[in-house]
N, C-alpha and C. Protein backbone atom coordinates (compact mmCIF):
# COMPACT_ATOMS: atom_id res chain seq x y z
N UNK A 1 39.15 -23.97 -68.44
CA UNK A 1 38.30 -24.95 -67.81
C UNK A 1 39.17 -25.87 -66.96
N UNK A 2 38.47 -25.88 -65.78
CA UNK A 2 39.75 -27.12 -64.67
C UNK A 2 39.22 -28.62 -65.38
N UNK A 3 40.61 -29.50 -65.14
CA UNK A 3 40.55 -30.78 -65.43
C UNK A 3 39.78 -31.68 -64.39
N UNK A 4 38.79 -32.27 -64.39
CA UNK A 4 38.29 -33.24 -63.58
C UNK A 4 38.91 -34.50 -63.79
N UNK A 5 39.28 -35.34 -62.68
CA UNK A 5 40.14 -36.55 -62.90
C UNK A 5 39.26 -37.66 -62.80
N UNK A 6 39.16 -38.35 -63.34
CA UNK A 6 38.62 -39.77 -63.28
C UNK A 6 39.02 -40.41 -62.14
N UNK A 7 37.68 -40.59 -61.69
CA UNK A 7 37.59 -40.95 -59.99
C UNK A 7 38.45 -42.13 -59.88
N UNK A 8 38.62 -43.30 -61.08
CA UNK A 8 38.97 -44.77 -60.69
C UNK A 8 40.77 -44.00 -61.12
N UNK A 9 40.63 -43.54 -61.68
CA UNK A 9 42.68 -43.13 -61.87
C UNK A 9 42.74 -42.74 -60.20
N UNK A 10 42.27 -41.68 -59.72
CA UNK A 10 42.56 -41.01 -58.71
C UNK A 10 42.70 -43.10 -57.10
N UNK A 11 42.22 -43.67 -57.57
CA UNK A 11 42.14 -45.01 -56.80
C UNK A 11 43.63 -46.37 -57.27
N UNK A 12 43.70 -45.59 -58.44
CA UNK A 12 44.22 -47.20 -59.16
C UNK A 12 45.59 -47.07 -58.28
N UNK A 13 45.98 -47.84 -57.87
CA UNK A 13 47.05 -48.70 -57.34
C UNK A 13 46.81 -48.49 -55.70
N UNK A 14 45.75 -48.37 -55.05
CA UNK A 14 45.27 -48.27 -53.56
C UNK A 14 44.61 -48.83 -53.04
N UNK A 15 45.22 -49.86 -52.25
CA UNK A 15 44.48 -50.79 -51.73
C UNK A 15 43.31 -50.34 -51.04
N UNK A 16 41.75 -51.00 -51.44
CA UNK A 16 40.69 -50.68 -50.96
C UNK A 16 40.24 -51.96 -49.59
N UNK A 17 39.56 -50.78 -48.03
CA UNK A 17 39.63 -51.57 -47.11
C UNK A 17 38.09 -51.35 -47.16
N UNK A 18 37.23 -52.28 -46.24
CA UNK A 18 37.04 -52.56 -46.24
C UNK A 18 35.68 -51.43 -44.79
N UNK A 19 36.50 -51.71 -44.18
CA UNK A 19 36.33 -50.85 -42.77
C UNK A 19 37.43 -49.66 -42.56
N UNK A 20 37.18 -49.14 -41.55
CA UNK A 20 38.03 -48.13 -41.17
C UNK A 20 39.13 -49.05 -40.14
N UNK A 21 38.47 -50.21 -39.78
CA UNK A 21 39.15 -50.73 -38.69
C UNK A 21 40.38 -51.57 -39.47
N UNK A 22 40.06 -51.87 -40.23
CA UNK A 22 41.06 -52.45 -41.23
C UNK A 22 42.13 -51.64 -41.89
N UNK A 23 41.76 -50.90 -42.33
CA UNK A 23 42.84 -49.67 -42.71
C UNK A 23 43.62 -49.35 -41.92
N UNK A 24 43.08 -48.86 -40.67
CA UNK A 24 43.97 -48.76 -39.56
C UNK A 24 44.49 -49.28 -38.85
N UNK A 25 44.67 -50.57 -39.03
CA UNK A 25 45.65 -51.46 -38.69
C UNK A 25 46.41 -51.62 -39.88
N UNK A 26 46.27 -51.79 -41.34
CA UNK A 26 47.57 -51.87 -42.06
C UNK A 26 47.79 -50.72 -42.27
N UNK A 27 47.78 -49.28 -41.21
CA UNK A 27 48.13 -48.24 -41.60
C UNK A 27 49.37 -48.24 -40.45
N UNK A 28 48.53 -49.16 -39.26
CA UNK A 28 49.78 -48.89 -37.87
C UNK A 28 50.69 -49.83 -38.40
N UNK A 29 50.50 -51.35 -39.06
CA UNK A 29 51.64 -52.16 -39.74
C UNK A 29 52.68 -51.44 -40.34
N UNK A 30 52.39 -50.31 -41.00
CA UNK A 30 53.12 -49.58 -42.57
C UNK A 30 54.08 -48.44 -41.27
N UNK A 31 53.58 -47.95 -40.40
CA UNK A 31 54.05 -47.29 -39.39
C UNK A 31 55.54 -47.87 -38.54
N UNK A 32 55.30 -48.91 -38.73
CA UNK A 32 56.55 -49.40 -37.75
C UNK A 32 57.46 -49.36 -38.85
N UNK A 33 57.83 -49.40 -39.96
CA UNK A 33 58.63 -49.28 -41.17
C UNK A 33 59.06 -48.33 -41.48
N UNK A 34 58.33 -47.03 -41.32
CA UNK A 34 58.54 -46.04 -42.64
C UNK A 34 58.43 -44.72 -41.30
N UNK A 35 59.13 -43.60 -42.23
CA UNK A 35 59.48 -42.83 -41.29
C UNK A 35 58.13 -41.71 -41.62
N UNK A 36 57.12 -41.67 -42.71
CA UNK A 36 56.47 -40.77 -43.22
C UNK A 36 54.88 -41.21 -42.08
N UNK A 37 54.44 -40.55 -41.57
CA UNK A 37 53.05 -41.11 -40.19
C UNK A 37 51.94 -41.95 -41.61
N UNK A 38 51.77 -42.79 -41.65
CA UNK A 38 50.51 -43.36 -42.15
C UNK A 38 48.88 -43.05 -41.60
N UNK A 39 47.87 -42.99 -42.49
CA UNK A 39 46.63 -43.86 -41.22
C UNK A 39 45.63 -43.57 -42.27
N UNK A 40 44.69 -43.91 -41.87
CA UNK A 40 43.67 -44.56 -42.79
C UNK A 40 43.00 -43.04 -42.94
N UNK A 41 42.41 -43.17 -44.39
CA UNK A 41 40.99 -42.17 -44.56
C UNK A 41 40.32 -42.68 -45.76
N UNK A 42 38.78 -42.09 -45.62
CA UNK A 42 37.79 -42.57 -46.49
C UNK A 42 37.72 -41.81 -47.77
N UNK A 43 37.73 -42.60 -48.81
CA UNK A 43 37.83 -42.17 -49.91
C UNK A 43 36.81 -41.23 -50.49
N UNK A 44 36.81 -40.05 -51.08
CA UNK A 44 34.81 -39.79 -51.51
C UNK A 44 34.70 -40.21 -53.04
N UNK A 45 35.57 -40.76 -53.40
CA UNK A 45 35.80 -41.48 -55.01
C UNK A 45 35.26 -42.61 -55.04
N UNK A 46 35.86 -43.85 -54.32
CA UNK A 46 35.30 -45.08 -54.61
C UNK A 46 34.83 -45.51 -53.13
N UNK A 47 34.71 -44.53 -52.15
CA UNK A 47 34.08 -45.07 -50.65
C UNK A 47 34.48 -46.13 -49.78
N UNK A 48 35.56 -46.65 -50.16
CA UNK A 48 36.12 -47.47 -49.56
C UNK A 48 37.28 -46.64 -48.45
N UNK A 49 37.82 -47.51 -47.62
CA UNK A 49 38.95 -46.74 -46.81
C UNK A 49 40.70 -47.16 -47.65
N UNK A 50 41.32 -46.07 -47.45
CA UNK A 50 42.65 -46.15 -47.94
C UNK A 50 43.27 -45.82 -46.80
N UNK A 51 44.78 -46.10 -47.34
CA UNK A 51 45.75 -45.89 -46.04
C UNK A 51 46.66 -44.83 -46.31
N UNK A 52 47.33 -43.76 -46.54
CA UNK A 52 48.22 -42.62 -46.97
C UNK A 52 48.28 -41.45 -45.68
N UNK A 53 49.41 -40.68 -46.28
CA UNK A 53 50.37 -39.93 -45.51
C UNK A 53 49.00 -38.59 -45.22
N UNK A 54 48.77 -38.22 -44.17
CA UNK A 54 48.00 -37.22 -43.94
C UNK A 54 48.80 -35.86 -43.67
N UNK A 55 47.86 -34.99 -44.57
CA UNK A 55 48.38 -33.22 -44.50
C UNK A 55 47.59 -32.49 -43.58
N UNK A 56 46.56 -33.50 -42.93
CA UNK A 56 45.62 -32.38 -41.87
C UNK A 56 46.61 -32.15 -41.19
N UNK A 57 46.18 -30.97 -39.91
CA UNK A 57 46.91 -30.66 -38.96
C UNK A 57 45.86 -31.74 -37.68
N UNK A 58 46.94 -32.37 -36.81
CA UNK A 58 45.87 -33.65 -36.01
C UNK A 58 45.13 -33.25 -35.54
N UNK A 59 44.72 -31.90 -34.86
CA UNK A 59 42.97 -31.95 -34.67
C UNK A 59 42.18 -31.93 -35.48
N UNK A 60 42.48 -31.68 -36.74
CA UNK A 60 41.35 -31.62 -37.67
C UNK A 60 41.09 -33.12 -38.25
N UNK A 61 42.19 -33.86 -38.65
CA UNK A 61 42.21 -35.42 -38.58
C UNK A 61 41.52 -36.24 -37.43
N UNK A 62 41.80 -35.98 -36.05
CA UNK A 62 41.13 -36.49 -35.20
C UNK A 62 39.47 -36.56 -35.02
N UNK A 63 38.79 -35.05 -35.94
CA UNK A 63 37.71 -34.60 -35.75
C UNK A 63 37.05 -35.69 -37.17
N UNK A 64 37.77 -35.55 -38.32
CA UNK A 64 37.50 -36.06 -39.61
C UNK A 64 37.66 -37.70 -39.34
N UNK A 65 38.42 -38.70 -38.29
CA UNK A 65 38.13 -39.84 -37.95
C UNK A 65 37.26 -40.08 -37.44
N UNK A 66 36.70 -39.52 -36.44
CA UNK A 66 35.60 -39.38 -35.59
C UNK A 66 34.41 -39.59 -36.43
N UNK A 67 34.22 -38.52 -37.58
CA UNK A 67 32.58 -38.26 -38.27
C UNK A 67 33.03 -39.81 -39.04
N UNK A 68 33.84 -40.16 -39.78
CA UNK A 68 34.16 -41.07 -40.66
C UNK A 68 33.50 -42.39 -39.62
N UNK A 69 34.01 -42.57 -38.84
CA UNK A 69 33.51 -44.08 -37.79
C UNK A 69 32.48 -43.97 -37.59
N UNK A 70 31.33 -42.86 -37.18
CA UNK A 70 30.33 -42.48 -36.99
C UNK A 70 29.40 -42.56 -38.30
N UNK A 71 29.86 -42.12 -39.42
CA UNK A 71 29.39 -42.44 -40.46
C UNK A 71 28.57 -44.12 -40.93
N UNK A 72 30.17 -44.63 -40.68
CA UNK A 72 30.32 -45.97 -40.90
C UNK A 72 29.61 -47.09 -39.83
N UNK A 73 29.74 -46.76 -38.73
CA UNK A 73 29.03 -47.35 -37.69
C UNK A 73 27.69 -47.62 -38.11
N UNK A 74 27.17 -46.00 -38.57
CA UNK A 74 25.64 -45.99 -38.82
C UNK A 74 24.93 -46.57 -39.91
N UNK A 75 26.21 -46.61 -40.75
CA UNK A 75 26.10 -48.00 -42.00
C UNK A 75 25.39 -49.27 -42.02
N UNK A 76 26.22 -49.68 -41.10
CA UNK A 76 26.60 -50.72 -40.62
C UNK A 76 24.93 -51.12 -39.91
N UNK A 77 25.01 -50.35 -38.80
CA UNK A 77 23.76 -50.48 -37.89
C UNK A 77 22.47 -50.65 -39.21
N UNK A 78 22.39 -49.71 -39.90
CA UNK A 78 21.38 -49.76 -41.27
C UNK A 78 20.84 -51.07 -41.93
N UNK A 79 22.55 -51.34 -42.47
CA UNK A 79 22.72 -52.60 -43.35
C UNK A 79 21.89 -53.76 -42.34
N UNK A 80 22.73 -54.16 -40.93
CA UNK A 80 22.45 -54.62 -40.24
C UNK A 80 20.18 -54.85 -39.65
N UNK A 81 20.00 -53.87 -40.06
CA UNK A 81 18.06 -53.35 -39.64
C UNK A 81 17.42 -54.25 -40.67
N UNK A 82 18.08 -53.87 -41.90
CA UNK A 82 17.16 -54.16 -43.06
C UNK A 82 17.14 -55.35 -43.53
């Protein structure tokens, strides 16, 4: 039987943002420091945005930022209606 991880372990010590727009700015901050590329992605655990080292290859990241802002935008616009 595979181990399922407890969604809040898989979070604990990661700073949770807020926006995507936020992440990605303390992702470009963490960038000028460190030699490993940073940048933000959305969690599907606790839904918030995090900031960590990405294994996509960049078009597929570029495509997966895209739906993510689009996502979030439409959030937003929602929250914003009701």
């Amino acid at each position: 039987m595979k181990h399922v991880p407890d969604p809040a372990a898989l979070c604990s010590g990661k700073e949770p943002f807020a926006s995507f727009t936020l992440a990605s700015e303390a992702a470009r901050r963490a960038n000028r420091n460190k030699d490993a590329r940073r940048e933000a992605y959305h969690c599907v655990h606790c839904h918030a945005w995090h900031v960590g080292t990405s294994r996509a290859p960049r078009c597929d990241r570029n495509k997966l930022r895209l739906q993510h802002r689009r996502r979030h935008d439409g959030e937003l616009l929602a929250a914003a209606g009701s």
